[in-house]
PDB file of N, CA and C in Angstrom:
ATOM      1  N   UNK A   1      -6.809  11.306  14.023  1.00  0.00           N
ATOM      2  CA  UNK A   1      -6.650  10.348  12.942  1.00  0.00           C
ATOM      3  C   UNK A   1      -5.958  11.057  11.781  1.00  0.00           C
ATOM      4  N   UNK A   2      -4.887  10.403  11.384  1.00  0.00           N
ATOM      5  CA  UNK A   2      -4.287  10.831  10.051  1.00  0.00           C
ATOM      6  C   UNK A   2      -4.660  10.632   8.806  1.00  0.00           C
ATOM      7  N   UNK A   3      -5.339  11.068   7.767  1.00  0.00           N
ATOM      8  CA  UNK A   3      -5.803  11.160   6.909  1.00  0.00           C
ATOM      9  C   UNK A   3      -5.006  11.180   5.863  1.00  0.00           C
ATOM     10  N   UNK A   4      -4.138  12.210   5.546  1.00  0.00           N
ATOM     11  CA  UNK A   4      -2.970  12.744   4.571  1.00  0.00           C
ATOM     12  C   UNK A   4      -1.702  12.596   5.257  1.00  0.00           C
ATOM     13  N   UNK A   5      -1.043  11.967   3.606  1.00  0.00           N
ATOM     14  CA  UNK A   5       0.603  11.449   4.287  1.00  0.00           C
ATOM     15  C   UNK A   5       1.141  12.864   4.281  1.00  0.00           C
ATOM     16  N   UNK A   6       0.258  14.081   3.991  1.00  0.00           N
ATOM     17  CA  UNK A   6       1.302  15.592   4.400  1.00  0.00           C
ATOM     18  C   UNK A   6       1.174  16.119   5.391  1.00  0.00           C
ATOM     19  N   UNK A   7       0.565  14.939   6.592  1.00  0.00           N
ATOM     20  CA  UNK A   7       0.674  15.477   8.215  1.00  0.00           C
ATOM     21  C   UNK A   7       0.967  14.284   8.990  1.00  0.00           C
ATOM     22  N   UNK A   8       2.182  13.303   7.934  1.00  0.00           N
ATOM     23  CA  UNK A   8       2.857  12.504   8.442  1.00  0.00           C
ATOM     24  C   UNK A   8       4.134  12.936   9.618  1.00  0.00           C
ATOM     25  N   UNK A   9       4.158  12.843  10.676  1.00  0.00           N
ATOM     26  CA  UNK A   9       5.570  13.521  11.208  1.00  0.00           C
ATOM     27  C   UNK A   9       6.466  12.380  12.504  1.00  0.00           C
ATOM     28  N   UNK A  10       5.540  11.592  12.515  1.00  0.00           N
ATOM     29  CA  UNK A  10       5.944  10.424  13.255  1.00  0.00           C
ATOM     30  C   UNK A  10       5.867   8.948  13.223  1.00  0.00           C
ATOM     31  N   UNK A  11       6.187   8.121  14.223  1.00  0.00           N
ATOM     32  CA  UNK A  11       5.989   6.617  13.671  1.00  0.00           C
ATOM     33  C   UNK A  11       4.170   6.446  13.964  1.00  0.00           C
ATOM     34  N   UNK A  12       4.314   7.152  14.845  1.00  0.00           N
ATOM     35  CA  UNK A  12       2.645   6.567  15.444  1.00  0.00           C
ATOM     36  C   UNK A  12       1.777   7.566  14.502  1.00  0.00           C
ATOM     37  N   UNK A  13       2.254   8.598  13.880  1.00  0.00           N
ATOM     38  CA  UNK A  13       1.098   8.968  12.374  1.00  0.00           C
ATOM     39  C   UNK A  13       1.253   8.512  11.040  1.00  0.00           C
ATOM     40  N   UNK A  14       2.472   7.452  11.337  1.00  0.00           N
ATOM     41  CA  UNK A  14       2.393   6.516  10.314  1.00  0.00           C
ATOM     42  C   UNK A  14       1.495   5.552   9.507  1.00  0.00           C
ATOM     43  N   UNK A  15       1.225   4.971  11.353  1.00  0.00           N
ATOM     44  CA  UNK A  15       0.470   3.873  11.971  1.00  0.00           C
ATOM     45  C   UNK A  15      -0.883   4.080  11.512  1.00  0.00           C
ATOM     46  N   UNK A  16      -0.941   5.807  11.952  1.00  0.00           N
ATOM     47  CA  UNK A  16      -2.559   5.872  11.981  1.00  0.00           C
ATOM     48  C   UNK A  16      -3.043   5.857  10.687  1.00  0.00           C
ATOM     49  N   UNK A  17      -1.979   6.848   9.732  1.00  0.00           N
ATOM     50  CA  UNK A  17      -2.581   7.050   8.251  1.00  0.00           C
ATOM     51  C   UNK A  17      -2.112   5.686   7.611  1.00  0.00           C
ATOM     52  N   UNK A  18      -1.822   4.301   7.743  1.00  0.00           N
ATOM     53  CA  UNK A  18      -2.010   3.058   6.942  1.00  0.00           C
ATOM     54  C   UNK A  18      -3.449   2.792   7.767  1.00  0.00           C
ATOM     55  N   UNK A  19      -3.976   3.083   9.175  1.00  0.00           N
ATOM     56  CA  UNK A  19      -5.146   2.687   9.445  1.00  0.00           C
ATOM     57  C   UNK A  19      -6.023   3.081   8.997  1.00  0.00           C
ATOM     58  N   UNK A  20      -5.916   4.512   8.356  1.00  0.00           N
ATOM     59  CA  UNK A  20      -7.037   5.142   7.854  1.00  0.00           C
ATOM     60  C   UNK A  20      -6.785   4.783   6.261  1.00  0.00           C
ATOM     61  N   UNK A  21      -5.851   4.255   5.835  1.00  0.00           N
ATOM     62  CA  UNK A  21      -6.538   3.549   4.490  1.00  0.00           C
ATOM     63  C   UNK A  21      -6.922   2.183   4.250  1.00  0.00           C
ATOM     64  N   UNK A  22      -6.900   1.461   5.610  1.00  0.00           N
ATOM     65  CA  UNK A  22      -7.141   0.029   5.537  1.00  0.00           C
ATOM     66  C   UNK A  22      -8.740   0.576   5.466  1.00  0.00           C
ATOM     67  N   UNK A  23      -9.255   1.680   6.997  1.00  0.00           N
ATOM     68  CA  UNK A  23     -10.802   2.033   6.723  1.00  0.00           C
ATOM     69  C   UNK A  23     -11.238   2.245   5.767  1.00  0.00           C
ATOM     70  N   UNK A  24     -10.107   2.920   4.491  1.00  0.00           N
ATOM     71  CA  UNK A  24     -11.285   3.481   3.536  1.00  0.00           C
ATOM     72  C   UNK A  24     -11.628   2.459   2.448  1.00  0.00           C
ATOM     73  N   UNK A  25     -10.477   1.758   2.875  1.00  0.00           N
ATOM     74  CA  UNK A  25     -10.517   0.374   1.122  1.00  0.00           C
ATOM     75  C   UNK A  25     -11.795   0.168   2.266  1.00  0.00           C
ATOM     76  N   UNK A  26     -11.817  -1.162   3.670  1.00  0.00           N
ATOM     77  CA  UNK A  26     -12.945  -1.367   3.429  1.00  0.00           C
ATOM     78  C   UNK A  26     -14.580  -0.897   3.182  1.00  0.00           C
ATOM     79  N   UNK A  27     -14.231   0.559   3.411  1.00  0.00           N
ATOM     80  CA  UNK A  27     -15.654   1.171   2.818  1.00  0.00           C
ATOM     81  C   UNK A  27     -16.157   1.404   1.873  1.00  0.00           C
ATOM     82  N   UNK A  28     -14.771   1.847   0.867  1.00  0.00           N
ATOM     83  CA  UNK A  28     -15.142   1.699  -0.576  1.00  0.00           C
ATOM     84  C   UNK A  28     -13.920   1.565  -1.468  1.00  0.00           C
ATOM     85  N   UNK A  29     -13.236   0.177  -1.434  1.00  0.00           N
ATOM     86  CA  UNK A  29     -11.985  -0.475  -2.285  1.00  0.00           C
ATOM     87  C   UNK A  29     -12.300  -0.243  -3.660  1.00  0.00           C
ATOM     88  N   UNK A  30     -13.537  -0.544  -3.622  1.00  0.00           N
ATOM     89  CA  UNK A  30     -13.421  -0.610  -5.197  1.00  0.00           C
ATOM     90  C   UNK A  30     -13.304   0.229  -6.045  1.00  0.00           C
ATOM     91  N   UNK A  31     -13.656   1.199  -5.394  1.00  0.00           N
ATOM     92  CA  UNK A  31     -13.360   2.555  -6.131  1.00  0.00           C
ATOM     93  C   UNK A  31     -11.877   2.722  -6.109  1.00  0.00           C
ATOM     94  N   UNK A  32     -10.910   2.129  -5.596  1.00  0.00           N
ATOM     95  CA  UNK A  32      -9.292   2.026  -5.908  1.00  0.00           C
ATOM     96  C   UNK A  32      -8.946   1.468  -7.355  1.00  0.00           C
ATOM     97  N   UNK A  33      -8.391   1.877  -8.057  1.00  0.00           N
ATOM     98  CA  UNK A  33      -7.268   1.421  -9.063  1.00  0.00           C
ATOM     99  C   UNK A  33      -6.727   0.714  -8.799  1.00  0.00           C
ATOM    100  N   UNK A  34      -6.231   0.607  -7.804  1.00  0.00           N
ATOM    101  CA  UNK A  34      -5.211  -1.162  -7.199  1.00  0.00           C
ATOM    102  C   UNK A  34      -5.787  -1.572  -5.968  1.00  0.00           C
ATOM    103  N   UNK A  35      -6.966  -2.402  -5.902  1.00  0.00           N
ATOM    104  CA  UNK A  35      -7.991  -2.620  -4.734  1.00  0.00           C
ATOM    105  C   UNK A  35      -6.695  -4.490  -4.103  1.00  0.00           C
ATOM    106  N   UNK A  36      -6.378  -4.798  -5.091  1.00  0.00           N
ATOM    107  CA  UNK A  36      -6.229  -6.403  -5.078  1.00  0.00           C
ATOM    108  C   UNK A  36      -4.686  -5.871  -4.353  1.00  0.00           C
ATOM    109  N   UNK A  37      -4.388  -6.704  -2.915  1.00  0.00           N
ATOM    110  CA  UNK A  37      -3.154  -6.229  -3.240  1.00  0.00           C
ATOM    111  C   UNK A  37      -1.687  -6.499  -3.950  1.00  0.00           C
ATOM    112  N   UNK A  38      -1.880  -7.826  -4.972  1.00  0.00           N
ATOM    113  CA  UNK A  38      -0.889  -7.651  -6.085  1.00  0.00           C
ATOM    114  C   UNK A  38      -0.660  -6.527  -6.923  1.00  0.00           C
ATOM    115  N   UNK A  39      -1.835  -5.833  -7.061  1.00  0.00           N
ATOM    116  CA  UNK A  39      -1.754  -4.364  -7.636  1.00  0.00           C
ATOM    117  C   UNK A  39      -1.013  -3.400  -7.148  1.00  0.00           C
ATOM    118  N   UNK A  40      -1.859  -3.127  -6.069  1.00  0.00           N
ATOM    119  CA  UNK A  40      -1.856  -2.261  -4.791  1.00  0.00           C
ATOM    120  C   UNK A  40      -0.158  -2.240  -5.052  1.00  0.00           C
ATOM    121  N   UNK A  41       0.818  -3.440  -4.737  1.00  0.00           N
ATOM    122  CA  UNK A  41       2.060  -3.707  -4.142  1.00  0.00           C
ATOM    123  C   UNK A  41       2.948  -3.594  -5.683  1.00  0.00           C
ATOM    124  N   UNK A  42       2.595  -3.464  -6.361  1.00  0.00           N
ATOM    125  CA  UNK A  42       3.408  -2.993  -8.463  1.00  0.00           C
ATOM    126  C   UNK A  42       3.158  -1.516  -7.845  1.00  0.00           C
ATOM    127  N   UNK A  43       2.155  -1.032  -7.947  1.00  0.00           N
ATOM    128  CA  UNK A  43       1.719   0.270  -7.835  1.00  0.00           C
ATOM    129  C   UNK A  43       2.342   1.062  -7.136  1.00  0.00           C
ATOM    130  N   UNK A  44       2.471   0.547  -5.501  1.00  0.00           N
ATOM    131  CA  UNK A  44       3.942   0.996  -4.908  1.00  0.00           C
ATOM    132  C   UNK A  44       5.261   1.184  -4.750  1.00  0.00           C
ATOM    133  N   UNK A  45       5.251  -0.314  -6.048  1.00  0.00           N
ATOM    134  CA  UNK A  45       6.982  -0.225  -6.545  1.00  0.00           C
ATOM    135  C   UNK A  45       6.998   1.008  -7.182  1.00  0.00           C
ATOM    136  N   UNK A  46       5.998   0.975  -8.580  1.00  0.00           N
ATOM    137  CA  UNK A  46       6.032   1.812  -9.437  1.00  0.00           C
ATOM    138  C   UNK A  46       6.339   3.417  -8.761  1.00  0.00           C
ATOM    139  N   UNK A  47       5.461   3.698  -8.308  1.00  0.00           N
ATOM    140  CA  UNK A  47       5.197   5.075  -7.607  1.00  0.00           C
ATOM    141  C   UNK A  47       6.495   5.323  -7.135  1.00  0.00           C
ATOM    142  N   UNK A  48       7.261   4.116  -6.407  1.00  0.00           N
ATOM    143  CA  UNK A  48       8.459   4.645  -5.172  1.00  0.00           C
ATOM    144  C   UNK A  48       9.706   4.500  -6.822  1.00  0.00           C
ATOM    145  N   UNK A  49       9.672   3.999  -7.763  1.00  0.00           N
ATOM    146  CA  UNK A  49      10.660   4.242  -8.607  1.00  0.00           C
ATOM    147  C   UNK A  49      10.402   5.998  -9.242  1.00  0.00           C
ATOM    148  N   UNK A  50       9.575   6.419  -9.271  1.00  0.00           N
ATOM    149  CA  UNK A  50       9.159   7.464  -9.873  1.00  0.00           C
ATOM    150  C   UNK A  50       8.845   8.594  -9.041  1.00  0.00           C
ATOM    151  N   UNK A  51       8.848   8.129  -7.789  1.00  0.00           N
ATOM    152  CA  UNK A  51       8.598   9.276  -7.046  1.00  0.00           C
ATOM    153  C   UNK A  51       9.405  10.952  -7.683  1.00  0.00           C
ATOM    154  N   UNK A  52      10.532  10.908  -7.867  1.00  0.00           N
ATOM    155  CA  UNK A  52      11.145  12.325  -7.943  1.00  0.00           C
ATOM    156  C   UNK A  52      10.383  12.611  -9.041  1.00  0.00           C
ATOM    157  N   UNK A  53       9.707  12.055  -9.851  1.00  0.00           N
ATOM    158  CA  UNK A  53       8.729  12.902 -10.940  1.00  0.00           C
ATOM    159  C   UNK A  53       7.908  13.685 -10.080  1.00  0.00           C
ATOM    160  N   UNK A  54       7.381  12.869  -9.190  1.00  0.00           N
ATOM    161  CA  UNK A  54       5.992  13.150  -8.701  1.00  0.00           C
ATOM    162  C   UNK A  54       6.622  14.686  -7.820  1.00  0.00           C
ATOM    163  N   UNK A  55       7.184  14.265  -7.177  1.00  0.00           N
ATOM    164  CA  UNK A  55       7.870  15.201  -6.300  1.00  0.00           C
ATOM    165  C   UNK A  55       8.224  16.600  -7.253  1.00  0.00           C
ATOM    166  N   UNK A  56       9.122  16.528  -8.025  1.00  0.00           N
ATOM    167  CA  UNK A  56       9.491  17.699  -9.166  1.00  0.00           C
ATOM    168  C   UNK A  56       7.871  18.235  -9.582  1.00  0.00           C
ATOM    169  N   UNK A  57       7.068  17.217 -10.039  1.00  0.00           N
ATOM    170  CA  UNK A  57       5.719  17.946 -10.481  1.00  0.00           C
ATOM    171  C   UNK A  57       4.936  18.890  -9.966  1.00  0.00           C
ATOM    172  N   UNK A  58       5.065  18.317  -8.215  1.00  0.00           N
ATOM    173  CA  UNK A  58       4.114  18.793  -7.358  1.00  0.00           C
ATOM    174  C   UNK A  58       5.021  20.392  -6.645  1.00  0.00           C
ATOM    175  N   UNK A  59       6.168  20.273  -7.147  1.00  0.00           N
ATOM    176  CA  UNK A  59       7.087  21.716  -6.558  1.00  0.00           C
ATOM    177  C   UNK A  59       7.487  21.197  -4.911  1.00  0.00           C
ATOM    178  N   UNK A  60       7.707  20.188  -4.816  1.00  0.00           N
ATOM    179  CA  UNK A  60       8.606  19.219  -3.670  1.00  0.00           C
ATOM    180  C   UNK A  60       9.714  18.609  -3.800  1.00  0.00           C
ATOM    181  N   UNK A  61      10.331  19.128  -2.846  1.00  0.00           N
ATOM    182  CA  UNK A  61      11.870  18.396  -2.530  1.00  0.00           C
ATOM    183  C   UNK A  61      11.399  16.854  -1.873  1.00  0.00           C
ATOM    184  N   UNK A  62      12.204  16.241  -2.672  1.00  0.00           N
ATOM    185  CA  UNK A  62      12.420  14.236  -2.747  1.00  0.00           C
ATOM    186  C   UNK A  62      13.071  14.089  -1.320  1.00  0.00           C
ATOM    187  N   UNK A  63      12.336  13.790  -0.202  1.00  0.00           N
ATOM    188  CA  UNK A  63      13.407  13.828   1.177  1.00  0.00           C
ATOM    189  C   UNK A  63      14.766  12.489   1.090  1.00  0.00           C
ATOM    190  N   UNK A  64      15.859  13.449   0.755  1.00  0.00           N
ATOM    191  CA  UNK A  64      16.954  12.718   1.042  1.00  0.00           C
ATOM    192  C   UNK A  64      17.091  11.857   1.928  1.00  0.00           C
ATOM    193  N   UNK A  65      16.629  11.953   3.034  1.00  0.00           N
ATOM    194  CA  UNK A  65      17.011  11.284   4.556  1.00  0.00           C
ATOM    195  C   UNK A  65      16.005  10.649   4.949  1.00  0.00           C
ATOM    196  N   UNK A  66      15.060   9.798   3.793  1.00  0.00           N
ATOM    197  CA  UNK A  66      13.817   8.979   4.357  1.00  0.00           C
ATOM    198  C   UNK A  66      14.518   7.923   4.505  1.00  0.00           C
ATOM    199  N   UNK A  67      13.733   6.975   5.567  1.00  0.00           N
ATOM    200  CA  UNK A  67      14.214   6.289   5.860  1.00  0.00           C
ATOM    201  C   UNK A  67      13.606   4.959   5.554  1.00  0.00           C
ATOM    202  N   UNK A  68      14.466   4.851   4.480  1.00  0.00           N
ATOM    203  CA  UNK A  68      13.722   3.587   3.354  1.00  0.00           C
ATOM    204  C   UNK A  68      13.643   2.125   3.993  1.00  0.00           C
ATOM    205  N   UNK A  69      14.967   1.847   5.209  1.00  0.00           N
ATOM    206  CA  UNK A  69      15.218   0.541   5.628  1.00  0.00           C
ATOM    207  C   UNK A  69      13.816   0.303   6.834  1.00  0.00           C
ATOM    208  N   UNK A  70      13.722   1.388   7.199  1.00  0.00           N
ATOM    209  CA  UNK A  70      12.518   1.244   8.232  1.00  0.00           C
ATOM    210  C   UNK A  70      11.204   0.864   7.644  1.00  0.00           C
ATOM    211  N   UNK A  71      10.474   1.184   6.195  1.00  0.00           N
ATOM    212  CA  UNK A  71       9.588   0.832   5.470  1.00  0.00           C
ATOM    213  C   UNK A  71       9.596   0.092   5.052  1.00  0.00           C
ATOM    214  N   UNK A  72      10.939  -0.917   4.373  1.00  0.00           N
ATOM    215  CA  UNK A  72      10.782  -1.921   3.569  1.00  0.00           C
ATOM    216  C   UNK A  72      10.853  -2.814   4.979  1.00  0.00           C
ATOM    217  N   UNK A  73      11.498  -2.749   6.192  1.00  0.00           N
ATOM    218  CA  UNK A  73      10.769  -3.870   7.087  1.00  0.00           C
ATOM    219  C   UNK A  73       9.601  -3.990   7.592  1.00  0.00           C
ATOM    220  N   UNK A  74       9.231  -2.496   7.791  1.00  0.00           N
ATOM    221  CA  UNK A  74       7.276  -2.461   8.110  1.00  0.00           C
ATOM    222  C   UNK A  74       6.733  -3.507   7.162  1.00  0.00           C
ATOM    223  N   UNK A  75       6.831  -3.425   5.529  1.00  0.00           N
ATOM    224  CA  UNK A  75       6.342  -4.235   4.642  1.00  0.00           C
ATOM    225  C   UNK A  75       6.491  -5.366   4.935  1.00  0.00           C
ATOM    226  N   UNK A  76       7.833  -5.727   5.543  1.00  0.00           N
ATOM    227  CA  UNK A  76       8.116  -7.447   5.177  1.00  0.00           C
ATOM    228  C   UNK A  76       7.587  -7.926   6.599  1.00  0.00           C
ATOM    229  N   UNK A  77       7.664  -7.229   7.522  1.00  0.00           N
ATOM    230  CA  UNK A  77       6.995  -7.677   8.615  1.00  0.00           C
ATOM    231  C   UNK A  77       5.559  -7.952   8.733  1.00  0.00           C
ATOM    232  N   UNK A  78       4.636  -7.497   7.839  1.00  0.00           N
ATOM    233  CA  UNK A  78       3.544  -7.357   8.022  1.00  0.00           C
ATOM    234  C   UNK A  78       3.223  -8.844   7.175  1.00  0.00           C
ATOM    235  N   UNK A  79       4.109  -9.031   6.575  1.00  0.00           N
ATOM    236  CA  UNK A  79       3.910 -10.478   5.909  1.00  0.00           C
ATOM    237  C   UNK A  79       3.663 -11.855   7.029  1.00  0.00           C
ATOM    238  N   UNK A  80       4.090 -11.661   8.204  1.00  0.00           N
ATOM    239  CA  UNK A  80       4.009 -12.636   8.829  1.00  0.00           C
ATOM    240  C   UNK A  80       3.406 -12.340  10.485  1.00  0.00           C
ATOM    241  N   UNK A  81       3.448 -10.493  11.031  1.00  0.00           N
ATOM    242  CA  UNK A  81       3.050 -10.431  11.782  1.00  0.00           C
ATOM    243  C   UNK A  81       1.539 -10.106  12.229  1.00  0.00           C
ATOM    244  N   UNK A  82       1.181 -10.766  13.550  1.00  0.00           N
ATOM    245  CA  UNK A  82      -0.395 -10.951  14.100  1.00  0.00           C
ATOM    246  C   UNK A  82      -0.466 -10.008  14.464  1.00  0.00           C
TER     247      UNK A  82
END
């Protein structure tokens, strides 16, 4: 089980680490800052506009070659898929 997105390295430990935060909201959401996901989904804009802060802060290179088109359809897909 993937826990941390810093032992992300594939699609299927993608998979696992959004599963392991669907487990943890429902065990304890509320203890999230953005539990609702209208929040949750600002919060991710926010974060993904700002990332190279975060990245520069933490002494990490911003991966050039992510592959942004593959995430923003995971997102939009999940809008309608069972």
């Amino acid at each position: 089980m993937t826990t941390s997105p810093d032992h992300v390295d594939s699609r299927e430990d993608l998979a696992a680490f959004v599963r392991s935060l669907r487990r943890r909201h429902t065990e304890d959401g509320s203890s999230w800052e953005n539990a609702a996901l209208p929040s949750f989904l600002e919060a991710l804009a926010a974060w993904i506009d700002d990332a190279d802060g975060w990245y520069s802060n933490t002494a990490r290179e911003l991966p050039a070659g992510g592959d942004w088109t593959f995430f923003a359809r995971a997102l939009q897909a999940a809008t309608v898929y069972e």
